[in-house]
Protein backbone atom coordinates (compact mmCIF):
# COMPACT_ATOMS: atom_id res chain seq x y z
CA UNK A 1 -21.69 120.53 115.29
CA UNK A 2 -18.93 122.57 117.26
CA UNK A 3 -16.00 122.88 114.95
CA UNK A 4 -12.79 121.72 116.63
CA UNK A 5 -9.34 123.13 115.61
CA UNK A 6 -8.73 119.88 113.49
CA UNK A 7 -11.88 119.53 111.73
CA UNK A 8 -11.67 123.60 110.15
CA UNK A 9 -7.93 122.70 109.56
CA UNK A 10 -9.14 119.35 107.75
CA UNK A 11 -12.63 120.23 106.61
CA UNK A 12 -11.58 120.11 102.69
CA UNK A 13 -11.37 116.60 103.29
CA UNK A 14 -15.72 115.97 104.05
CA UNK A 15 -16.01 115.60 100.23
CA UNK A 16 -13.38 113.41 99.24
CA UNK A 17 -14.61 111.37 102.18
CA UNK A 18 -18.21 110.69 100.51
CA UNK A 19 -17.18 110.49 96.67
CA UNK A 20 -14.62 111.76 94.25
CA UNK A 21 -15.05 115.66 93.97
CA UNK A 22 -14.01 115.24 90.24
CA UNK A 23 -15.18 112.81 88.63
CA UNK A 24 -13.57 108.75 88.73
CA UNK A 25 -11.41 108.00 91.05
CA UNK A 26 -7.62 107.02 90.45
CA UNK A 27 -7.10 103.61 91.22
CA UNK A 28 -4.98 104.18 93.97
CA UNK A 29 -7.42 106.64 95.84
CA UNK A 30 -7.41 106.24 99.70
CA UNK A 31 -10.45 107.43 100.39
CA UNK A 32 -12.26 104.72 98.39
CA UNK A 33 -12.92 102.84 101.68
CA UNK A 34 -14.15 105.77 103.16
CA UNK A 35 -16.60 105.72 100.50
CA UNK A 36 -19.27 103.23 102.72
CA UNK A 37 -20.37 106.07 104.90
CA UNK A 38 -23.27 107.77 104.04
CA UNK A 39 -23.67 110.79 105.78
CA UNK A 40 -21.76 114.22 106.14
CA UNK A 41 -21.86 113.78 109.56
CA UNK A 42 -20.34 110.30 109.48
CA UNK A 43 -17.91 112.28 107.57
CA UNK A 44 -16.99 115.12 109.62
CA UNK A 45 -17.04 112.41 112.26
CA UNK A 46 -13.96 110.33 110.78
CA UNK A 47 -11.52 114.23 110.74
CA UNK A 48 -11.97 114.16 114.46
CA UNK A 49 -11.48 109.84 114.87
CA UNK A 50 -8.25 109.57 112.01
CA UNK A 51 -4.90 110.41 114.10
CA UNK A 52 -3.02 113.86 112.53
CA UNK A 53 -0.36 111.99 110.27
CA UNK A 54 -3.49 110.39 108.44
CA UNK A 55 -5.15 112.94 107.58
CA UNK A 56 -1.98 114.89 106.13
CA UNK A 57 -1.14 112.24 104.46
CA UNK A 58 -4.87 112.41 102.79
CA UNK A 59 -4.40 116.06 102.24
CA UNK A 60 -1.60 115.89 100.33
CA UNK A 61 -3.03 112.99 98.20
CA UNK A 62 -6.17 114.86 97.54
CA UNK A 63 -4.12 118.15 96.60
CA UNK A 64 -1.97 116.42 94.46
CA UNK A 65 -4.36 113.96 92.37
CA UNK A 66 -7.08 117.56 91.97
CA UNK A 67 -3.86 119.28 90.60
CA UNK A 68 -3.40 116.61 88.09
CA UNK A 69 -6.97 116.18 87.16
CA UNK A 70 -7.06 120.25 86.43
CA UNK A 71 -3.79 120.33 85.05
CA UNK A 72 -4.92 117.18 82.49
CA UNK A 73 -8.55 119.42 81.74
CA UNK A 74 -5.81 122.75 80.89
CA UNK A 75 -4.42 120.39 78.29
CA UNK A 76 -7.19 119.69 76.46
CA UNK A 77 -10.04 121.84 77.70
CA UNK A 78 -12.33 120.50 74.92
CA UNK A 79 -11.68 116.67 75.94
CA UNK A 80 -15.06 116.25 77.84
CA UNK A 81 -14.00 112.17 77.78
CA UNK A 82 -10.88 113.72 79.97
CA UNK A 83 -13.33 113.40 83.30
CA UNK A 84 -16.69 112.61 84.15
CA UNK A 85 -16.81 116.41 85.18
CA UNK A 86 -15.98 119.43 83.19
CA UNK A 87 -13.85 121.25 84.98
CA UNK A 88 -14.14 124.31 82.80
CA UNK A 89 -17.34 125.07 84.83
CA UNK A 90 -15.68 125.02 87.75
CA UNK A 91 -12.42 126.31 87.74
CA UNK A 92 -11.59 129.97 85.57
CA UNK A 93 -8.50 129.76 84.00
């Protein structure tokens, strides 16, 4: 796949398009109804299809709700109910 200018601006967004990177979702998660497509390449598909404003505006919700999620594991590091993922092994504080 040739990489345009949007997709290696938006490429942090191919996970959150097949699953939530960490752990359940928030209720309010757009990219639940992303959720149906299967494949990566679906997914890298959907960066170059979704107009400019969308895809900020799913940027920013991703950044914010992974800030939370880390900032809620910092709390209580030894809470492994906190997420379905510990995010000890994955982020060094």
């Amino acid at each position: 796949m040739n990489l345009s200018e949007k997709s290696i601006k938006h490429i942090g967004l191919v996970v959150p398009f097949t699953c939530c990177p960490i752990g359940e979702p928030v209720s309010e998660c757009p990219f639940i109804p992303f959720w149906k497509n299967n494949s990566r390449k679906d997914n890298e598909e959907l960066i170059e299809k979704l107009p400019e404003e969308e895809l900020e505006k799913l940027q920013t919700f991703h950044d914010k709700c992974l800030r939370k999620k880390i900032e809620q594991v910092r709390r209580n590091p030894d809470d492994e109910k906190s997420n379905e993922v510990n995010l000890k092994e994955y982020f060094k504080y």
